[in-house]
PDB file of N, CA and C in Angstrom:
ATOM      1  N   UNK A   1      24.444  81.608 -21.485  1.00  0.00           N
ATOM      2  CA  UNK A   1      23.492  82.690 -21.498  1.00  0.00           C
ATOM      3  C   UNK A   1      24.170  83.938 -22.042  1.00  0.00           C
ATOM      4  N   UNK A   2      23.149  84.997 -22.524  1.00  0.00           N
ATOM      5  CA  UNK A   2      23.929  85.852 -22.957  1.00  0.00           C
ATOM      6  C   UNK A   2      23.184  86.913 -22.701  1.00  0.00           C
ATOM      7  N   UNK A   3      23.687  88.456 -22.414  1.00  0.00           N
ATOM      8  CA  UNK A   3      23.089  89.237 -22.005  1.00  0.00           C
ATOM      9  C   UNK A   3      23.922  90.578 -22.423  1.00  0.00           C
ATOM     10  N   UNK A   4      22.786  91.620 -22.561  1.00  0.00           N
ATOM     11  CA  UNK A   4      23.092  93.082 -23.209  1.00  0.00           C
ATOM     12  C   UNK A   4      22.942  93.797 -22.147  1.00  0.00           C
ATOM     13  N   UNK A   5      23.558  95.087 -22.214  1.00  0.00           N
ATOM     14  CA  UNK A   5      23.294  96.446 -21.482  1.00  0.00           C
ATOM     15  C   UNK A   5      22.889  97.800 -22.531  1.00  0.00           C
ATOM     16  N   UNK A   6      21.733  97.928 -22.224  1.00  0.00           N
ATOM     17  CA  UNK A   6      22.003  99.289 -23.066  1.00  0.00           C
ATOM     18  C   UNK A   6      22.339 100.387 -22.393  1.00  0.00           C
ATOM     19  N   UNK A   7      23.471 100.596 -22.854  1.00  0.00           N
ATOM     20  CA  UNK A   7      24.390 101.821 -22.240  1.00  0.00           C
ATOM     21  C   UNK A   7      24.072 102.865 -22.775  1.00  0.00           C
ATOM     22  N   UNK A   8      23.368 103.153 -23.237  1.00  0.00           N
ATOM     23  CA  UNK A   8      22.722 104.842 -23.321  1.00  0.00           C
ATOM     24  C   UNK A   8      21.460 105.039 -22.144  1.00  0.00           C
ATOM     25  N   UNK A   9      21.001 103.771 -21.898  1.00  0.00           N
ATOM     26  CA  UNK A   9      19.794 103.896 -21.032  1.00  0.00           C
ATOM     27  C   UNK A   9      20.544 104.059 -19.224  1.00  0.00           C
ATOM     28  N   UNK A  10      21.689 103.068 -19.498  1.00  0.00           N
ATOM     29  CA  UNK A  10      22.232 102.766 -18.105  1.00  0.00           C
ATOM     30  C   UNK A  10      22.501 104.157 -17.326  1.00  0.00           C
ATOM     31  N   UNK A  11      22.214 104.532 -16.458  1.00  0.00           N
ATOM     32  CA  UNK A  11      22.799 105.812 -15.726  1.00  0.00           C
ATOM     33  C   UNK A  11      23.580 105.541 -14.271  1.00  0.00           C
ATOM     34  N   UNK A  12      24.359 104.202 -14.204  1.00  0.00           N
ATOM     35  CA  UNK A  12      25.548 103.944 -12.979  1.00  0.00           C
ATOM     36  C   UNK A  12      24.913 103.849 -11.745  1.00  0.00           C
ATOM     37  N   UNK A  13      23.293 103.307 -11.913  1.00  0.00           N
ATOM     38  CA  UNK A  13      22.657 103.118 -10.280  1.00  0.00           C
ATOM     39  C   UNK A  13      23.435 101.860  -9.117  1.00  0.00           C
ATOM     40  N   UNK A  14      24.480 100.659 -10.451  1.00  0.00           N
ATOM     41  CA  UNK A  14      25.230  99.859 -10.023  1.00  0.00           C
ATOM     42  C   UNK A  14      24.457  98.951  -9.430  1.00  0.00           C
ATOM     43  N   UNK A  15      23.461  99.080  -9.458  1.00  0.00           N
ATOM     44  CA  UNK A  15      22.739  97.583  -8.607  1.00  0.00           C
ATOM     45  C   UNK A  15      22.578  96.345  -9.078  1.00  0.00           C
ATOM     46  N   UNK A  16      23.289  96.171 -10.749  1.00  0.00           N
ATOM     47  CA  UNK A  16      23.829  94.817 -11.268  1.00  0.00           C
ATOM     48  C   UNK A  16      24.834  94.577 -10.417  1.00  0.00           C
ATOM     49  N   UNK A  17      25.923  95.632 -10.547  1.00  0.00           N
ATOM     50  CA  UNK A  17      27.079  95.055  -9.949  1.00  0.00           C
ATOM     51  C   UNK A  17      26.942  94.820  -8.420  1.00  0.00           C
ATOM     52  N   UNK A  18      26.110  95.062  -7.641  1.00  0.00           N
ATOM     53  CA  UNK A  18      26.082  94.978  -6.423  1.00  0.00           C
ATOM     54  C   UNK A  18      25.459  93.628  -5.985  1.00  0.00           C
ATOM     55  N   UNK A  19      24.452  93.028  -7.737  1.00  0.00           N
ATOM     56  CA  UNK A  19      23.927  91.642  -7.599  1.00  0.00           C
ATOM     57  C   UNK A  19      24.888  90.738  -8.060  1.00  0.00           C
ATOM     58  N   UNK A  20      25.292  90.915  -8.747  1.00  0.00           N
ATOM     59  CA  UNK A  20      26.097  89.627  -9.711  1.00  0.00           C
ATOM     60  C   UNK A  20      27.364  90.562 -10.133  1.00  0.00           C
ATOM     61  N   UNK A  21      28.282  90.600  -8.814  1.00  0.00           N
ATOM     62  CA  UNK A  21      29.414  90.937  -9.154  1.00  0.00           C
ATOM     63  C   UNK A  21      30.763  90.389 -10.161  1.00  0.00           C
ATOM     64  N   UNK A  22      30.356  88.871 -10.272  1.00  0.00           N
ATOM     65  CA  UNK A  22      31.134  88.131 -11.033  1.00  0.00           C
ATOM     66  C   UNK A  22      30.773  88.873 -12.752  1.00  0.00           C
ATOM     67  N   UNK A  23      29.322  89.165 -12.916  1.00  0.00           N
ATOM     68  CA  UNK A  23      29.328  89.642 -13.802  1.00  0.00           C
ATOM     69  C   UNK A  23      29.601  91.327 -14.610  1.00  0.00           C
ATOM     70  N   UNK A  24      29.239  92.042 -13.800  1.00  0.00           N
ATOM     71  CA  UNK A  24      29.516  93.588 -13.625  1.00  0.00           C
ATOM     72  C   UNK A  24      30.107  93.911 -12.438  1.00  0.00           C
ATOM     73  N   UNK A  25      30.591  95.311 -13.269  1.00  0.00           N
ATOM     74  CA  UNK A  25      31.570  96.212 -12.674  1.00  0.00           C
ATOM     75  C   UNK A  25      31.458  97.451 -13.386  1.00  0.00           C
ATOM     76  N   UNK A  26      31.387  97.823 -12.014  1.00  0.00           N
ATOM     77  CA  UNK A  26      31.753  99.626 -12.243  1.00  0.00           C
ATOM     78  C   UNK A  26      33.041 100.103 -12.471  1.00  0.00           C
ATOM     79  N   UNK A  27      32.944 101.224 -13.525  1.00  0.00           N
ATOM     80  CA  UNK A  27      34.522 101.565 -13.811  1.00  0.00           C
ATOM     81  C   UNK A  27      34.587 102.892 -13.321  1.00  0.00           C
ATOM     82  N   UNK A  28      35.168 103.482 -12.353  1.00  0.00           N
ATOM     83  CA  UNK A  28      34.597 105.024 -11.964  1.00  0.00           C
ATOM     84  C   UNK A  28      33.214 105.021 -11.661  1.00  0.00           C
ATOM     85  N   UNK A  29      32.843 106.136 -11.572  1.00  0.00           N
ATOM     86  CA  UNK A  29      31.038 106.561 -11.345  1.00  0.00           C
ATOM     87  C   UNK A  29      30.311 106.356 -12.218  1.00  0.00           C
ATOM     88  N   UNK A  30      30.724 106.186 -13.348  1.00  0.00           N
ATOM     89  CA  UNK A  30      29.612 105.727 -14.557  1.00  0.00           C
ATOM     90  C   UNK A  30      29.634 104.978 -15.543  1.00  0.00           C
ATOM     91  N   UNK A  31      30.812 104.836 -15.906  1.00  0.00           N
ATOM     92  CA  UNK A  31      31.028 103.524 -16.704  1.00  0.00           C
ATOM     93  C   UNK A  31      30.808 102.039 -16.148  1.00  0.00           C
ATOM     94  N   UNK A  32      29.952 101.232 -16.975  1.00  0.00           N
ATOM     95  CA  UNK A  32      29.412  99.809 -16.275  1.00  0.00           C
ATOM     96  C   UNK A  32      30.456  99.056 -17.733  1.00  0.00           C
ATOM     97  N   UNK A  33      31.092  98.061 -16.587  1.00  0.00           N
ATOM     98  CA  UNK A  33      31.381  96.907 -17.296  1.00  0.00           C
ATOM     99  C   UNK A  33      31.244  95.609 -17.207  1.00  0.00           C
ATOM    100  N   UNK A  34      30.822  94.756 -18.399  1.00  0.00           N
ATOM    101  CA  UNK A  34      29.779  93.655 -17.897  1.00  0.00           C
ATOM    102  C   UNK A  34      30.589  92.618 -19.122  1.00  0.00           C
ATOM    103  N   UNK A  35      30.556  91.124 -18.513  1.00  0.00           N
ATOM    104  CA  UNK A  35      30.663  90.202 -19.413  1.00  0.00           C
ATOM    105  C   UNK A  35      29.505  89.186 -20.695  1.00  0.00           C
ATOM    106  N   UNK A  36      29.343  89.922 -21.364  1.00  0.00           N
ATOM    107  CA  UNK A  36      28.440  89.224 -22.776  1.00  0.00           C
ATOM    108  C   UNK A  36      27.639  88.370 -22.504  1.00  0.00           C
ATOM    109  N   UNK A  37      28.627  87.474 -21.592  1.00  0.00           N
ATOM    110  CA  UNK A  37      28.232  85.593 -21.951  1.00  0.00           C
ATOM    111  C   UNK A  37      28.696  85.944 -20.032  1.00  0.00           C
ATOM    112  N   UNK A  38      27.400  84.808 -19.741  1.00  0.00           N
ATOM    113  CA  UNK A  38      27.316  84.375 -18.507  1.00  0.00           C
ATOM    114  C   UNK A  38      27.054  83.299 -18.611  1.00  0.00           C
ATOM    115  N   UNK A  39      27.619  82.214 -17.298  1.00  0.00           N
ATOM    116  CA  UNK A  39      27.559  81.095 -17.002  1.00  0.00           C
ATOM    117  C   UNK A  39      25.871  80.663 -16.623  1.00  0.00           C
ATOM    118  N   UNK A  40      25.309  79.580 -16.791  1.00  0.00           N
ATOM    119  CA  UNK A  40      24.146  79.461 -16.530  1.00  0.00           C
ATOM    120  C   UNK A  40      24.081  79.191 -15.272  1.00  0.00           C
ATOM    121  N   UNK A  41      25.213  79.263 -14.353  1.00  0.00           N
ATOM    122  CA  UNK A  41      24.995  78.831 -13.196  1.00  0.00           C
ATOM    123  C   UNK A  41      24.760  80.455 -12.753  1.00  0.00           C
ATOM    124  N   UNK A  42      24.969  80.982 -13.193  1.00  0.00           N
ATOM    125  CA  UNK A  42      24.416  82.720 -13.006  1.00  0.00           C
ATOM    126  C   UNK A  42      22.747  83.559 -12.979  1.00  0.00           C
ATOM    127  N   UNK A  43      22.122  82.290 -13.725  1.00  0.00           N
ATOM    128  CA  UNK A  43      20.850  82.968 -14.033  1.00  0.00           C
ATOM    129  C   UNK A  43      19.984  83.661 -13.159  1.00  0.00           C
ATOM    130  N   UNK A  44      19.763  83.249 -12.112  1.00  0.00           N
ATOM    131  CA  UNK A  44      19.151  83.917 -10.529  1.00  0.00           C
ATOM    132  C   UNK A  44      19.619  85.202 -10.145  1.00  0.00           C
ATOM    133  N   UNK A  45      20.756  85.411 -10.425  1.00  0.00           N
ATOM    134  CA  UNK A  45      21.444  86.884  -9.745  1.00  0.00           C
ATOM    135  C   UNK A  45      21.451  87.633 -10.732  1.00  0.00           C
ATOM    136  N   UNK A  46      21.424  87.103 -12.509  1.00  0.00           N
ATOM    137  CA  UNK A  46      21.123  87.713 -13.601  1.00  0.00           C
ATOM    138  C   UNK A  46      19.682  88.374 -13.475  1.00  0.00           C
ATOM    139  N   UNK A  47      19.004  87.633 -13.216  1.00  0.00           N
ATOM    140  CA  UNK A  47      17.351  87.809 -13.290  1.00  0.00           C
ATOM    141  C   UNK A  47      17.003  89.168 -11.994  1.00  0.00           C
ATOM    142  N   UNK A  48      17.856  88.909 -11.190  1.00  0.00           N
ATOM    143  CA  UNK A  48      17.483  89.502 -10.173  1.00  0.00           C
ATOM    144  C   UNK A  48      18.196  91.075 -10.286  1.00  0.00           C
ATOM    145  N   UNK A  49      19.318  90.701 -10.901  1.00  0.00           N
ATOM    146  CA  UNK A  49      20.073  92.317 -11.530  1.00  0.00           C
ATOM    147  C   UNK A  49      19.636  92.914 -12.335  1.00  0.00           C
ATOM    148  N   UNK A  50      18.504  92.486 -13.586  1.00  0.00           N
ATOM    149  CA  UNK A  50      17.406  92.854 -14.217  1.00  0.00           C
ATOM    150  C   UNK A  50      16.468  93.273 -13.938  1.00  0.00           C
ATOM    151  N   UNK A  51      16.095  92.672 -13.312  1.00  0.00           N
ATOM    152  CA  UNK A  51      14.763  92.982 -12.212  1.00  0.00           C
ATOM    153  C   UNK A  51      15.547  94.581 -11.263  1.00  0.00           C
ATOM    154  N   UNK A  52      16.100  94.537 -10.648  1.00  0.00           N
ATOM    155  CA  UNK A  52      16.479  95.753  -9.623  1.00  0.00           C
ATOM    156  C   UNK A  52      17.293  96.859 -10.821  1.00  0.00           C
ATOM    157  N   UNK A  53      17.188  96.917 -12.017  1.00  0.00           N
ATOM    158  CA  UNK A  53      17.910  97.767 -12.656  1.00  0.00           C
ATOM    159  C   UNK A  53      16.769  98.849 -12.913  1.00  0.00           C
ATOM    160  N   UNK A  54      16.536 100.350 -12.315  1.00  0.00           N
ATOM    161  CA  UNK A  54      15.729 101.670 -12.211  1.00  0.00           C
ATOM    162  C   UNK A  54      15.529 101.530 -13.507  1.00  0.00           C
ATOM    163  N   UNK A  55      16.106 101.543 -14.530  1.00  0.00           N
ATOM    164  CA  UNK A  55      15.749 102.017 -15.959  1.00  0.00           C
ATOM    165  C   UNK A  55      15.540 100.912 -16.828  1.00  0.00           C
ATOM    166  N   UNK A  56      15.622  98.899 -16.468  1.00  0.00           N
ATOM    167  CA  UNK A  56      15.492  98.070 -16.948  1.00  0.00           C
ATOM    168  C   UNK A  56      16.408  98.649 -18.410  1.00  0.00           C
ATOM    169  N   UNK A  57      17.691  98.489 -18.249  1.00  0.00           N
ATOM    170  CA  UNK A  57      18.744  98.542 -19.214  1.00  0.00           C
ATOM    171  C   UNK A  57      19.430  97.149 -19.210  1.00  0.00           C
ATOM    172  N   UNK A  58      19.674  96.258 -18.470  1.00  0.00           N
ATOM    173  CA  UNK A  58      20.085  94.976 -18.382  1.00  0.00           C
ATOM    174  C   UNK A  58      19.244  94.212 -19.579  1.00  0.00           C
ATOM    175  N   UNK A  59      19.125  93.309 -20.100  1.00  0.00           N
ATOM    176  CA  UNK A  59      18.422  92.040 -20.849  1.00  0.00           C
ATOM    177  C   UNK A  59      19.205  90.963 -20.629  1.00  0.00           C
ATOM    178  N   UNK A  60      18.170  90.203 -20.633  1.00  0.00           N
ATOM    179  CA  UNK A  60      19.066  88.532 -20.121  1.00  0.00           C
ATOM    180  C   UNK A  60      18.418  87.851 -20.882  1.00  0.00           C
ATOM    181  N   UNK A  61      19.386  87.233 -22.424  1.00  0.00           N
ATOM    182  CA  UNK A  61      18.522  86.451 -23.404  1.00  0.00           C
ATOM    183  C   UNK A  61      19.210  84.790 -23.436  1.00  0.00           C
ATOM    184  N   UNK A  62      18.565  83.876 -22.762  1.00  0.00           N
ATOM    185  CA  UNK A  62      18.993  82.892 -22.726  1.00  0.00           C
ATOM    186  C   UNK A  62      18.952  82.285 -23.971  1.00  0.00           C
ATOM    187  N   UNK A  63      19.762  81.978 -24.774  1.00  0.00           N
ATOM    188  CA  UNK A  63      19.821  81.603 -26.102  1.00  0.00           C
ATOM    189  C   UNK A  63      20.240  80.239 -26.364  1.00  0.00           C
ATOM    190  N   UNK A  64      20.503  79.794 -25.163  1.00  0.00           N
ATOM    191  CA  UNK A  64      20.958  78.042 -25.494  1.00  0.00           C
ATOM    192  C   UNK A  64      20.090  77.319 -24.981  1.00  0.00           C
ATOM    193  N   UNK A  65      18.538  77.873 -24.548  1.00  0.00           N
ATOM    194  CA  UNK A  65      17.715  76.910 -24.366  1.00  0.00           C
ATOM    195  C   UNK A  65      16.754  76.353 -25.225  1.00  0.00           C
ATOM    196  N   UNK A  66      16.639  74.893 -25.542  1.00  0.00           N
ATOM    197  CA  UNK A  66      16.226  74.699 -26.539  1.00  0.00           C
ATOM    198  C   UNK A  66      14.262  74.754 -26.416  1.00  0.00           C
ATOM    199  N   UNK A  67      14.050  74.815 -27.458  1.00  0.00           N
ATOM    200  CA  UNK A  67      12.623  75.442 -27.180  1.00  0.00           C
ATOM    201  C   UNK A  67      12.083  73.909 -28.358  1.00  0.00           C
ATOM    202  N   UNK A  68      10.903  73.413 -27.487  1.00  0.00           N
ATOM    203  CA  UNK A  68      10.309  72.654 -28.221  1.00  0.00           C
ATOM    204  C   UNK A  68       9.011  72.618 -28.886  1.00  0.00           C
ATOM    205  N   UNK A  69       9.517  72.217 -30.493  1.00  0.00           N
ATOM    206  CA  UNK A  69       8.706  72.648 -31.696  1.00  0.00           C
ATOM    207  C   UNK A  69       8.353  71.113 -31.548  1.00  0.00           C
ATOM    208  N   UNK A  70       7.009  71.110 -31.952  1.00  0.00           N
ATOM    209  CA  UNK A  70       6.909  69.712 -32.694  1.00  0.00           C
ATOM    210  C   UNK A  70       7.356  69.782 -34.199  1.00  0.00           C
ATOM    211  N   UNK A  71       7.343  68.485 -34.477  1.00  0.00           N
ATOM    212  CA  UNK A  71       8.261  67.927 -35.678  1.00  0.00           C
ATOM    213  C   UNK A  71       6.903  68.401 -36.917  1.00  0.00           C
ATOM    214  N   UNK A  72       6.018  68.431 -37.049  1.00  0.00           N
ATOM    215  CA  UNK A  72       4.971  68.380 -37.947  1.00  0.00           C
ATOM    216  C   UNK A  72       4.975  70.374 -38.148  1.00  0.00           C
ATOM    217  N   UNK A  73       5.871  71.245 -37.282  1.00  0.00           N
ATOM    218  CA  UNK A  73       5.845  72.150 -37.637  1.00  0.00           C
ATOM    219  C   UNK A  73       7.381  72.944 -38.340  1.00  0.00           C
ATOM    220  N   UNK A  74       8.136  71.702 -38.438  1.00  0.00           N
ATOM    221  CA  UNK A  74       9.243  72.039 -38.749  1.00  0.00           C
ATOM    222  C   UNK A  74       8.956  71.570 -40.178  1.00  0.00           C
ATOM    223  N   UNK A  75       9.638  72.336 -41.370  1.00  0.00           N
ATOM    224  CA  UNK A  75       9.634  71.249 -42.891  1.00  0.00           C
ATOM    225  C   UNK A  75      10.343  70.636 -43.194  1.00  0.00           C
ATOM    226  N   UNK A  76       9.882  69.363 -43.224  1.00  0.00           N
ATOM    227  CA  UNK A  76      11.043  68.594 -43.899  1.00  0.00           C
ATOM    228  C   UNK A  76      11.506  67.705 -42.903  1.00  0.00           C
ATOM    229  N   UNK A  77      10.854  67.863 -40.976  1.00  0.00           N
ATOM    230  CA  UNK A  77      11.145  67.352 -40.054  1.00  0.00           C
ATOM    231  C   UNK A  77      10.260  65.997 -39.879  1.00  0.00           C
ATOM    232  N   UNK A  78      10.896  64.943 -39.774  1.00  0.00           N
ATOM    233  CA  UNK A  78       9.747  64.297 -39.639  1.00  0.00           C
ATOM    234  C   UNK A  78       9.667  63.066 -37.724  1.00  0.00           C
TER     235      UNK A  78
END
């Protein structure tokens, strides 16, 4: 999984890091530091650190799930 912060929006309310500490951390009072790439065994405390973030600055874009197309809409797929 992979996930952004927008750090211009973030203002250090810390309630990622207080959900999913494996993933964030506070550096001082306002600097947030967070790892890119999360384990999928993370997604619940991700979702939920998204969810409780005041300014919804967190995003959680699961990008390795595969999404199913049928074949008649792919070209060339048969």
């Amino acid at each position: 999984m992979r996930l952004a912060v927008d750090l211009n929006r973030c203002q250090g309310y810390a309630q990622c890091a207080f959900l999913a500490p494996d993933v964030f951390a506070m550096h001082g009072d306002e600097a947030l530091l967070y790892a890119p790439e999360a384990d999928e065994s993370q997604r619940a405390r991700l979702a939920q650190a998204a969810a409780a973030c005041p300014v919804q600055a967190v995003l959680v874009d699961a990008v390795d799930v595969p999404v199913d197309v049928p074949d008649e809409a792919v070209p060339g797929a048969r």
